[in-house]
N, C-alpha and C. Protein backbone atom coordinates (compact mmCIF):
# COMPACT_ATOMS: atom_id res chain seq x y z
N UNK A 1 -11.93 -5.30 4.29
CA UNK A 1 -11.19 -4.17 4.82
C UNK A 1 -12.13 -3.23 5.59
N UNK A 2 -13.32 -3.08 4.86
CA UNK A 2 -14.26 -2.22 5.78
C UNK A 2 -14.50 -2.56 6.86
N UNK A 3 -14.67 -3.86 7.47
CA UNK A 3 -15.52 -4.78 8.68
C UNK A 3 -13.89 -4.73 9.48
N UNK A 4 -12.60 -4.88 9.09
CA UNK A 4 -11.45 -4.43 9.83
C UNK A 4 -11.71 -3.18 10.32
N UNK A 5 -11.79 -1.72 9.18
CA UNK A 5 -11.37 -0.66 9.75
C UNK A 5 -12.81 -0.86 10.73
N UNK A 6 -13.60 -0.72 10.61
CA UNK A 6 -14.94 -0.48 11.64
C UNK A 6 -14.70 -1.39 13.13
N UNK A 7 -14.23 -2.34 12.64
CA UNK A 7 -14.25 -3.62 14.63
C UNK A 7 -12.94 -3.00 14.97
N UNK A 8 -11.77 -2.25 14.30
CA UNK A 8 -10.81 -2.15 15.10
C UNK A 8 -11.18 -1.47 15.90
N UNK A 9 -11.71 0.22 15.31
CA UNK A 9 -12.12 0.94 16.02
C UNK A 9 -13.07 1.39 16.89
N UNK A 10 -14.13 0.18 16.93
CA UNK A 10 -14.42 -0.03 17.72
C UNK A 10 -14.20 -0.73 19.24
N UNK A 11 -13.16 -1.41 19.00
CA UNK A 11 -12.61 -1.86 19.82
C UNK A 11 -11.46 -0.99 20.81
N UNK A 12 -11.11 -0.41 19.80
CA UNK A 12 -10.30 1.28 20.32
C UNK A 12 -10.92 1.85 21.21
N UNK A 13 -12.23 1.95 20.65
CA UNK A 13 -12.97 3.06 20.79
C UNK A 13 -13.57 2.43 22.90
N UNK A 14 -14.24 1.28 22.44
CA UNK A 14 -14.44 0.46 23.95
C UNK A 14 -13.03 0.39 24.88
N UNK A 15 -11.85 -0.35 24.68
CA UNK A 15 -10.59 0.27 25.88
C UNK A 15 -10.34 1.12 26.29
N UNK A 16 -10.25 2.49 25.26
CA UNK A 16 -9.67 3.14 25.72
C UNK A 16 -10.05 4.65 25.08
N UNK A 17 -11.02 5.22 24.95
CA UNK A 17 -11.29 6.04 24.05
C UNK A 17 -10.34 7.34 23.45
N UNK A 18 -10.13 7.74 25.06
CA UNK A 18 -8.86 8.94 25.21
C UNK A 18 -7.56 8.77 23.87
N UNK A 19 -7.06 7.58 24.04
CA UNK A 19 -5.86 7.12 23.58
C UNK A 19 -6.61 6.81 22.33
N UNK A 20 -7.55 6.48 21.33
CA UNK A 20 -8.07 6.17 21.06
C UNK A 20 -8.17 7.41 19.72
N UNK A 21 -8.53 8.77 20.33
CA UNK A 21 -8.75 9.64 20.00
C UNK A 21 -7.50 10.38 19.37
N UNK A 22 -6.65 9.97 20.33
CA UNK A 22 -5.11 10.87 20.28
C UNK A 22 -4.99 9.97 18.90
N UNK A 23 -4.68 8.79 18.66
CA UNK A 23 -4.01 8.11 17.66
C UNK A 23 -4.66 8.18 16.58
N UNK A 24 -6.20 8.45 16.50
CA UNK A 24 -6.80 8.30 15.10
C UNK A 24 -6.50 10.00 14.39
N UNK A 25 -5.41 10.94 15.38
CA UNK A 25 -4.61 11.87 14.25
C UNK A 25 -3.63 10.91 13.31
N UNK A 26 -3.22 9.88 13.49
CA UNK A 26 -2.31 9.98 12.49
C UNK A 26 -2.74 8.55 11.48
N UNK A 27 -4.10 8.35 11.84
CA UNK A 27 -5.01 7.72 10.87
C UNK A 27 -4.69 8.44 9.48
N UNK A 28 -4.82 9.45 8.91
CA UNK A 28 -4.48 10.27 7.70
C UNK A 28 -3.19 9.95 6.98
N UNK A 29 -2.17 9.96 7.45
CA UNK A 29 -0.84 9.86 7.62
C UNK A 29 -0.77 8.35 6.96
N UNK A 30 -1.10 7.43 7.96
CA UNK A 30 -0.70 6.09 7.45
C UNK A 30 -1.91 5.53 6.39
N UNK A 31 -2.94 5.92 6.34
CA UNK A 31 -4.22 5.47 5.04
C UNK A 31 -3.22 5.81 3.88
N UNK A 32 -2.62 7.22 3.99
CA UNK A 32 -2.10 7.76 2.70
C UNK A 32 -1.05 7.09 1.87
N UNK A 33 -0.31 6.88 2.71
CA UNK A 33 1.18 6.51 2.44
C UNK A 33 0.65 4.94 2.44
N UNK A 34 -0.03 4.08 2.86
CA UNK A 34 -0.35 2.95 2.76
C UNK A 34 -1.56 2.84 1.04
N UNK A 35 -2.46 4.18 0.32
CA UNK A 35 -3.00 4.05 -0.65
C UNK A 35 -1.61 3.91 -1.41
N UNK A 36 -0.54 5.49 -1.64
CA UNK A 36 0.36 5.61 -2.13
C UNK A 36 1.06 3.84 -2.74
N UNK A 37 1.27 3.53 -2.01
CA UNK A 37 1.97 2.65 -2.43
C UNK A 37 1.29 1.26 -3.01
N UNK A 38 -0.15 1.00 -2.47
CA UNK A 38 -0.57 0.28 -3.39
C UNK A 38 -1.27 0.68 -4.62
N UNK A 39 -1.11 1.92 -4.89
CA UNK A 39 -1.54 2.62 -6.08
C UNK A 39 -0.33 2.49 -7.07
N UNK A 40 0.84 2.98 -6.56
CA UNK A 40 2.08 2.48 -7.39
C UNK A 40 2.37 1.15 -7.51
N UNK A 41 2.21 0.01 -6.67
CA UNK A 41 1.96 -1.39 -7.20
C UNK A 41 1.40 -1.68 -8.60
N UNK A 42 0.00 -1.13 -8.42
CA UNK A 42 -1.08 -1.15 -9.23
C UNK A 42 -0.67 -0.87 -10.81
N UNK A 43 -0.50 0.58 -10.72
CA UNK A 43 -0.09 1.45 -12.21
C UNK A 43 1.39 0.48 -12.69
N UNK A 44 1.83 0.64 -12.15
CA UNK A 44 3.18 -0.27 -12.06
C UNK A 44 3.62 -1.51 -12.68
N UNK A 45 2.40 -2.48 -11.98
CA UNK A 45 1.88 -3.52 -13.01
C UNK A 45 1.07 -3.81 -14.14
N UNK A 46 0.37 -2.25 -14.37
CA UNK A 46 -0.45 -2.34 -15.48
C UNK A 46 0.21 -1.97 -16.64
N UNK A 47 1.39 -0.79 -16.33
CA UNK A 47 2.10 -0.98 -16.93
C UNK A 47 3.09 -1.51 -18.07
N UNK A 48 3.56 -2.18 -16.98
CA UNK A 48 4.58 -3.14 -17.55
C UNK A 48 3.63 -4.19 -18.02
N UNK A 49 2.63 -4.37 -17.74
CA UNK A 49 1.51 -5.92 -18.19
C UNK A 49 1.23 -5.25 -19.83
N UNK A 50 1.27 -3.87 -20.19
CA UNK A 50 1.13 -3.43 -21.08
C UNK A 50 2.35 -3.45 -22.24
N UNK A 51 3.48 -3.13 -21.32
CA UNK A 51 4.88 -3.20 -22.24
C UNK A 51 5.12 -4.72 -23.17
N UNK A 52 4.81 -5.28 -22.01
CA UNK A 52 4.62 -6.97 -21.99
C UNK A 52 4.44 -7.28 -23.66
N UNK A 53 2.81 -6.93 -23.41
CA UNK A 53 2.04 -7.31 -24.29
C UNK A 53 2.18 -6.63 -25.70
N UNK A 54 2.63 -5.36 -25.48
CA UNK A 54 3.68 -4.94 -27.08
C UNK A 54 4.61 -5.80 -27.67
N UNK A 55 5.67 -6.13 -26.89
CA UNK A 55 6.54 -7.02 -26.93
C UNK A 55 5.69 -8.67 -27.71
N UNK A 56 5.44 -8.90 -27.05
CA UNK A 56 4.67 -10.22 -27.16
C UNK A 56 3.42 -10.16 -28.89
N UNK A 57 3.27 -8.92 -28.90
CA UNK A 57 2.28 -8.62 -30.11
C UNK A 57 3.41 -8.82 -31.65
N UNK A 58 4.87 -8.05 -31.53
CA UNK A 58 5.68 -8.03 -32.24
C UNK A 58 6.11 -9.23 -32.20
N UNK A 59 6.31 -10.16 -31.49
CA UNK A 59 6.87 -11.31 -31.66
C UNK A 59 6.44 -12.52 -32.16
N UNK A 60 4.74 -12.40 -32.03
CA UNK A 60 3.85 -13.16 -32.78
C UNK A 60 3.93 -12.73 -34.27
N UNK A 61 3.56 -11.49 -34.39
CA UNK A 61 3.55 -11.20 -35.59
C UNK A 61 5.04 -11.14 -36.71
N UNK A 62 5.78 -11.08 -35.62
CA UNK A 62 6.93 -11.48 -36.77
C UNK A 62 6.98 -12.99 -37.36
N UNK A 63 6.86 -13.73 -35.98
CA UNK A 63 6.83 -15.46 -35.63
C UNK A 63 5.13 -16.18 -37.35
N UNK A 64 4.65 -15.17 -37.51
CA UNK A 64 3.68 -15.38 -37.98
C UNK A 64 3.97 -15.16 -39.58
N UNK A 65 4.56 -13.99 -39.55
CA UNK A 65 5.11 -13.61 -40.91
C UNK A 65 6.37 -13.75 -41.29
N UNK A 66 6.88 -14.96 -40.67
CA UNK A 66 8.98 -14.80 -40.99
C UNK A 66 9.00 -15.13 -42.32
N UNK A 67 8.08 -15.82 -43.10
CA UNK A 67 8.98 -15.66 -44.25
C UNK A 67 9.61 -13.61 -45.31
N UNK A 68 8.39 -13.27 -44.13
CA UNK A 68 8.12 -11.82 -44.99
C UNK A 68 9.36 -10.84 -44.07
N UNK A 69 9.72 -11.22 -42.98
CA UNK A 69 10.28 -10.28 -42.61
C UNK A 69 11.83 -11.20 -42.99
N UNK A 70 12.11 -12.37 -43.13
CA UNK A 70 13.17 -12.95 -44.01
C UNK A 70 13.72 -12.50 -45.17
N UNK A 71 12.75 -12.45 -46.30
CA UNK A 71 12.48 -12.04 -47.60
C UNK A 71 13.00 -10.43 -47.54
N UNK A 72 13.01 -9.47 -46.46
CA UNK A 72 12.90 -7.82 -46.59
C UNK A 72 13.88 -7.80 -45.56
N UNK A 73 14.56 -8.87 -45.16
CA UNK A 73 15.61 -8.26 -44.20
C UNK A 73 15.48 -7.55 -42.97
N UNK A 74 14.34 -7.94 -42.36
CA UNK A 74 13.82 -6.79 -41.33
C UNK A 74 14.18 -7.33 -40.24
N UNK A 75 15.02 -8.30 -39.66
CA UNK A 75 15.03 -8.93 -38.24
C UNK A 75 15.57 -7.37 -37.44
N UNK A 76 16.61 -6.82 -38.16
CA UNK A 76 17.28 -5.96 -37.05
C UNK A 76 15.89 -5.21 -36.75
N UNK A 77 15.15 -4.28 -37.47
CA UNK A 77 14.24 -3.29 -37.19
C UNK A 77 13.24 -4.23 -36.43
N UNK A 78 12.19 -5.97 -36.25
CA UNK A 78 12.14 -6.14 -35.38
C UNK A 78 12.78 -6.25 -33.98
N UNK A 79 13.87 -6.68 -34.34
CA UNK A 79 14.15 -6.91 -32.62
C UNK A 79 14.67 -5.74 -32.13
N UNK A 80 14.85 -4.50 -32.96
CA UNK A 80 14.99 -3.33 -32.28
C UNK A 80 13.57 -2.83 -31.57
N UNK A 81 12.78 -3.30 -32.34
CA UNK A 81 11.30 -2.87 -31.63
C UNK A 81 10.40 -3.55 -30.41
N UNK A 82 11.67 -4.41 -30.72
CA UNK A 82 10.69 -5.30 -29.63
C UNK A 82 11.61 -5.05 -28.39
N UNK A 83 13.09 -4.63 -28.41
CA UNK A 83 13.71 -4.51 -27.57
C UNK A 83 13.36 -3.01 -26.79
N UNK A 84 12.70 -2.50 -27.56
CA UNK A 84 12.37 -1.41 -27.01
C UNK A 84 11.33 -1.07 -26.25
N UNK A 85 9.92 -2.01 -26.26
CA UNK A 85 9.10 -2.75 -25.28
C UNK A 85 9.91 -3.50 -24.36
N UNK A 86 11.16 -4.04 -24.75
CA UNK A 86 11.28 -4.64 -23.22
C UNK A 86 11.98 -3.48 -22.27
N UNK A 87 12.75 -2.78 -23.14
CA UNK A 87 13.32 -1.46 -22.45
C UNK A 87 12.16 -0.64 -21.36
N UNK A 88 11.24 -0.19 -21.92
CA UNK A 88 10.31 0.56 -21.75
C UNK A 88 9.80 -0.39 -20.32
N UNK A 89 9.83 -1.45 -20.67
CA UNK A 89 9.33 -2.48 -18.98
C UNK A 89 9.97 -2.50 -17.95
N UNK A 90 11.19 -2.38 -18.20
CA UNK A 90 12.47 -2.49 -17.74
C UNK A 90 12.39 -0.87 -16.75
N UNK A 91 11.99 0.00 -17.41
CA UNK A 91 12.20 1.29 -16.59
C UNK A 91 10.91 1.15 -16.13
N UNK A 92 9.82 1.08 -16.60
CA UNK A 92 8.64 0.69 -15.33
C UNK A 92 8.80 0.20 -14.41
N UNK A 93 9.43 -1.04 -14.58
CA UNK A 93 9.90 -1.76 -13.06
C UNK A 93 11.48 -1.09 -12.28
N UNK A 94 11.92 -0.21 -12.59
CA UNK A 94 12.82 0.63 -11.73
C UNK A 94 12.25 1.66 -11.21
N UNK A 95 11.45 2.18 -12.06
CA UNK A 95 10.12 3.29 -11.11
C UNK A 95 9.47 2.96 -10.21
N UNK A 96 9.02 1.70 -10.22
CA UNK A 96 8.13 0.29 -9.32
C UNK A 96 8.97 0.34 -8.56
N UNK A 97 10.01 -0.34 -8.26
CA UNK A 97 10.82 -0.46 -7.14
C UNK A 97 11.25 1.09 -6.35
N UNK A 98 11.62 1.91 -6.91
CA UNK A 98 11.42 3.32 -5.95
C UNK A 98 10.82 3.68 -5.16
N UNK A 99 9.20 3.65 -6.13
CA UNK A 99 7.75 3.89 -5.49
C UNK A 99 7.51 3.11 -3.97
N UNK A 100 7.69 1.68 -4.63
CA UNK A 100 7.28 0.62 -3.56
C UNK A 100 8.15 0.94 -2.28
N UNK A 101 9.30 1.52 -2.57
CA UNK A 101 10.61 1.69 -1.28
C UNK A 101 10.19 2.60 -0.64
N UNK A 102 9.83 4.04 -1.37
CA UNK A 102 9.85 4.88 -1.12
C UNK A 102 7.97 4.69 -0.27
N UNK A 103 6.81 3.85 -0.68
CA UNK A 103 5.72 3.74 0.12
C UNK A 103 6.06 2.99 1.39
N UNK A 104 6.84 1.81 1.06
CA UNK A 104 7.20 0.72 2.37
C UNK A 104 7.63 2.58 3.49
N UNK A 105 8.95 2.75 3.18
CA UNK A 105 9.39 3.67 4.06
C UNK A 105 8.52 4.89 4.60
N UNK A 106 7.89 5.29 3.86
CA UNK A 106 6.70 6.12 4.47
C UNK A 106 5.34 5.55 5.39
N UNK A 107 5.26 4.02 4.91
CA UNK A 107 4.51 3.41 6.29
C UNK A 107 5.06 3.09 7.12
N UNK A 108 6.46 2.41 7.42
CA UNK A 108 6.77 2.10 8.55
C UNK A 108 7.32 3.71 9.10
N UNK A 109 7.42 4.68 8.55
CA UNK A 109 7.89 5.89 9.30
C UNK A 109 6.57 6.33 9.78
N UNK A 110 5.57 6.40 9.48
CA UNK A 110 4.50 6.62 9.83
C UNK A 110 4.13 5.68 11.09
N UNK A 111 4.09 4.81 10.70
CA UNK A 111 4.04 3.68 11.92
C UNK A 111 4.68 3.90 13.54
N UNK A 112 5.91 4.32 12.82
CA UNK A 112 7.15 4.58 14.40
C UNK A 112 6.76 5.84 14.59
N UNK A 113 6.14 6.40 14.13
CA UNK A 113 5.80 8.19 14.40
C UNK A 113 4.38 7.94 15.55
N UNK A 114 3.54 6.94 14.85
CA UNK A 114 2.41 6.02 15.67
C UNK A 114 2.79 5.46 16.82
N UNK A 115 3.88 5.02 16.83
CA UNK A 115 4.41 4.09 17.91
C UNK A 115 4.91 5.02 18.96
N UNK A 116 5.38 6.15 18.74
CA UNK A 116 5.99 6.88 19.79
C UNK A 116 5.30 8.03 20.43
N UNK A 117 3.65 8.02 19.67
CA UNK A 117 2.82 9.12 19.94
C UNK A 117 1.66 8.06 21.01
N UNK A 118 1.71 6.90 20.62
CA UNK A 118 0.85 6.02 21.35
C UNK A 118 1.41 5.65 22.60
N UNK A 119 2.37 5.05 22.74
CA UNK A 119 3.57 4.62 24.28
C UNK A 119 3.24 6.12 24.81
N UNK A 120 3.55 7.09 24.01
CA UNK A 120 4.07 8.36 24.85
C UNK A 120 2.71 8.50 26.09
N UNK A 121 1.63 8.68 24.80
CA UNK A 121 0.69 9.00 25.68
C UNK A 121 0.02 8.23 26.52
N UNK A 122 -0.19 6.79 26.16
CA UNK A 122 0.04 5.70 26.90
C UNK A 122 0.06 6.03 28.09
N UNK A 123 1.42 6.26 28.36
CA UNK A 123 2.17 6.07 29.46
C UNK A 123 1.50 7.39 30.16
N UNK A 124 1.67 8.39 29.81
CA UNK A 124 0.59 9.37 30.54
C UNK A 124 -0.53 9.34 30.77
N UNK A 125 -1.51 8.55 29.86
CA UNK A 125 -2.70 8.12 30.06
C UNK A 125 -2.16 7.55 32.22
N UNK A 126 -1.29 6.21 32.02
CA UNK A 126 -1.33 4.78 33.00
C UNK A 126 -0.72 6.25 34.66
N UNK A 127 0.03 6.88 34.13
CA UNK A 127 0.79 8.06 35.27
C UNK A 127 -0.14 8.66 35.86
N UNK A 128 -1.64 8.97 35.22
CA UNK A 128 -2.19 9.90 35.53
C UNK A 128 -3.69 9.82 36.05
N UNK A 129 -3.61 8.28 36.01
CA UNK A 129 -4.87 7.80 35.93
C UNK A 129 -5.65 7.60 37.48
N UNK A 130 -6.82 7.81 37.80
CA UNK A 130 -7.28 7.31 39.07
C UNK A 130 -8.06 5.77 39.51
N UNK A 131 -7.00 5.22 39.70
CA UNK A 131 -7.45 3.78 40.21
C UNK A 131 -8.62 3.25 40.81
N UNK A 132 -10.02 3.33 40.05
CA UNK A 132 -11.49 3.22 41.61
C UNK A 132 -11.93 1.41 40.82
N UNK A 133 -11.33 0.27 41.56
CA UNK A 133 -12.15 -0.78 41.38
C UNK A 133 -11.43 -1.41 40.10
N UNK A 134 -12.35 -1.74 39.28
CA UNK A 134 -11.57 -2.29 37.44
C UNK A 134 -11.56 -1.43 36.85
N UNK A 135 -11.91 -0.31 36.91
CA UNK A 135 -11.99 0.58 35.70
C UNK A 135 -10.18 1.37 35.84
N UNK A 136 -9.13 0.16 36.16
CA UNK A 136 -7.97 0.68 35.54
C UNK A 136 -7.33 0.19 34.53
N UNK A 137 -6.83 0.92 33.35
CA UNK A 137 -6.56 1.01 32.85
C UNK A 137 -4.72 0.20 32.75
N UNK A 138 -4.36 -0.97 32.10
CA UNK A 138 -3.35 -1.46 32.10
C UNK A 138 -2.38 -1.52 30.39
N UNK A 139 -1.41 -1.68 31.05
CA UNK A 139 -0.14 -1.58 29.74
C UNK A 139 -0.67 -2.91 28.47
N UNK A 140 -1.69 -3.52 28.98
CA UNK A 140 -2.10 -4.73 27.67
C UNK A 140 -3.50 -3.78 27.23
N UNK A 141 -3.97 -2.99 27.81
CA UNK A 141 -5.35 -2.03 27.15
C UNK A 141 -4.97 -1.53 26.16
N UNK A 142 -3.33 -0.77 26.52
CA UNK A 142 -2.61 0.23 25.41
C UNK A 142 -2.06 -0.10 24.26
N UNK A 143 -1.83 -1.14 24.49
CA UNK A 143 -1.13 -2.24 23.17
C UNK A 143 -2.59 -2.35 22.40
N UNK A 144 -3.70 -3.28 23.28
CA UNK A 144 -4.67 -3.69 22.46
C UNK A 144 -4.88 -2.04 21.34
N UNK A 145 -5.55 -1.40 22.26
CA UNK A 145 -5.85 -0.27 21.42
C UNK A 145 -4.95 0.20 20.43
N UNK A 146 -3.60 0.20 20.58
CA UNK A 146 -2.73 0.85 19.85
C UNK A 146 -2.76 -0.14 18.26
N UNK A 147 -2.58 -1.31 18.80
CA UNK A 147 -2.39 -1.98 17.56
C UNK A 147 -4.12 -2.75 16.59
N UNK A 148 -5.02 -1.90 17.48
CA UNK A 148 -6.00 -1.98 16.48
C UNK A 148 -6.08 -1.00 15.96
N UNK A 149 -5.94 0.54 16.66
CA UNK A 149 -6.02 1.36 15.65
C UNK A 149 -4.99 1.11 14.65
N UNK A 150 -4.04 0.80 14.96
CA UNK A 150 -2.77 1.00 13.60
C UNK A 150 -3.50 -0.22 12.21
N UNK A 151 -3.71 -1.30 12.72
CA UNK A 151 -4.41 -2.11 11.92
C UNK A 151 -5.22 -1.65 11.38
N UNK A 152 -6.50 -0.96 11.56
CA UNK A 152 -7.67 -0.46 11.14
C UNK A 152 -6.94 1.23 10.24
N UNK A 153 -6.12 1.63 10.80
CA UNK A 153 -5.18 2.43 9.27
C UNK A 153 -4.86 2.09 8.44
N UNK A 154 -3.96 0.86 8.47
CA UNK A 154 -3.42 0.13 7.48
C UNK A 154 -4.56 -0.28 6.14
N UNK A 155 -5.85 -0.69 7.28
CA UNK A 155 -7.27 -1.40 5.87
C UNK A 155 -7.63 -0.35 5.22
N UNK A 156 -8.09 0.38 6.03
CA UNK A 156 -8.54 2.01 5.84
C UNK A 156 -7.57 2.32 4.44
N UNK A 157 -5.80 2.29 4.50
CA UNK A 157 -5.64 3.02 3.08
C UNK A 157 -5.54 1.68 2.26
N UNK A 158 -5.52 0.18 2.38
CA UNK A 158 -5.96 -0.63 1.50
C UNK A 158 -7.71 -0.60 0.82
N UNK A 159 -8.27 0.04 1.62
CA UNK A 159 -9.59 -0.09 0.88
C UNK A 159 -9.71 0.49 -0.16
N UNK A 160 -8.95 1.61 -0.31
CA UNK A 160 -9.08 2.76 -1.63
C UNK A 160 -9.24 1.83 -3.04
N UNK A 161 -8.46 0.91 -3.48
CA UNK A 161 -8.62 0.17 -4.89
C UNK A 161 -9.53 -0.17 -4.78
N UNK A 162 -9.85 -1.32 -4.28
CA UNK A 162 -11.37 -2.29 -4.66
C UNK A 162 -12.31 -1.19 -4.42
N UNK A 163 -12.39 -0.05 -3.61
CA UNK A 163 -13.79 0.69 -3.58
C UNK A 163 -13.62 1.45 -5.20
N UNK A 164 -12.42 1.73 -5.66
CA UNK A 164 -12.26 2.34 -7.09
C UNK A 164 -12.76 1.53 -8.33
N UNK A 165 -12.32 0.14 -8.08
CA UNK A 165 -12.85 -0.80 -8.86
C UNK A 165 -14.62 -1.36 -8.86
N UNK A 166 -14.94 -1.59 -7.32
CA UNK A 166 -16.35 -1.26 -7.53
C UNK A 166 -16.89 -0.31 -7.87
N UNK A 167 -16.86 0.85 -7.65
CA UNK A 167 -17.45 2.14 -8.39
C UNK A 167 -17.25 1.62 -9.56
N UNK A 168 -15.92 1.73 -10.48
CA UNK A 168 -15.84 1.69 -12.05
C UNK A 168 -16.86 0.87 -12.27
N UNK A 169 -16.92 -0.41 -11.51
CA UNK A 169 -17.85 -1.51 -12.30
C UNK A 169 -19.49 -1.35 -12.14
């Protein structure tokens, strides 16, 4: 992700710098909403990998001791407990799905907010420009640039975990 965000923008940075400049405002914008949501992935699944494993702890241990929970009558109070780890997973993963909707929708709104600040200026960049030799500037420069910077946002807020996880480690 690092060697993405760095060659995109460099490559930004060589087409077209101007345009280049304008778009890495809303670099902030989409890193965020792009950590956001793989941070709620994350917790999300650790989660529920946790509910899981309650569940799964009670079920051994009943599976281990049935003659004892036979003998004392206890099935209802297990499987009330265990149903209640699956409950508890069950609303993790409806929080999960919010999060994830609610991150998807904040990157691609971010994105089209990108998309209409890049064309815009784009296009004022190509209106305004003085034509001497090659050094003009064409509608495939603006794309290139546009969609490396947006790419090199996107790594930029994927890098946040693994740099969290290397630190921890």
């Amino acid at each position: 992700y690092f060697s993405q965000v760095v060659g995109s923008f460099v490559v930004g940075l060589y087409l077209s710098w101007k345009l280049t400049v304008v778009l890495l405002c809303s670099l902030p914008l989409i890193a965020a909403a792009g950590a956001f949501m793989i941070n709620a992935i994350t917790s999300a699944v650790n989660q529920s990998l946790e509910q899981y494993a309650g569940a799964g702890g009670i079920a051994t241990e009943s599976i281990l001791a049935i003659r004892t929970v036979t003998a004392l009558n206890a099935q209802p109070g297990v499987i009330t407990r265990y149903r209640m780890f699956l409950l508890d997973a069950m609303n993790v993963g409806i929080v999960k799905g919010f999060k994830v909707g609610l991150g998807n929708g904040a990157v691609f709104g971010a994105c089209f907010l990108t998309y209409a600040l890049g064309f815009w200026y784009g296009a004022k960049l190509l209106r305004e420009q003085d034509c001497e030799g090659n050094g003009c500037m064409t509608g495939g420069d603006i794309l290139a640039v546009f969609f490396s910077i947006i790419m090199g946002s996107m790594a930029l807020g994927q890098l946040a975990p693994p740099v969290t996880a290397f630190v921890s480690a």
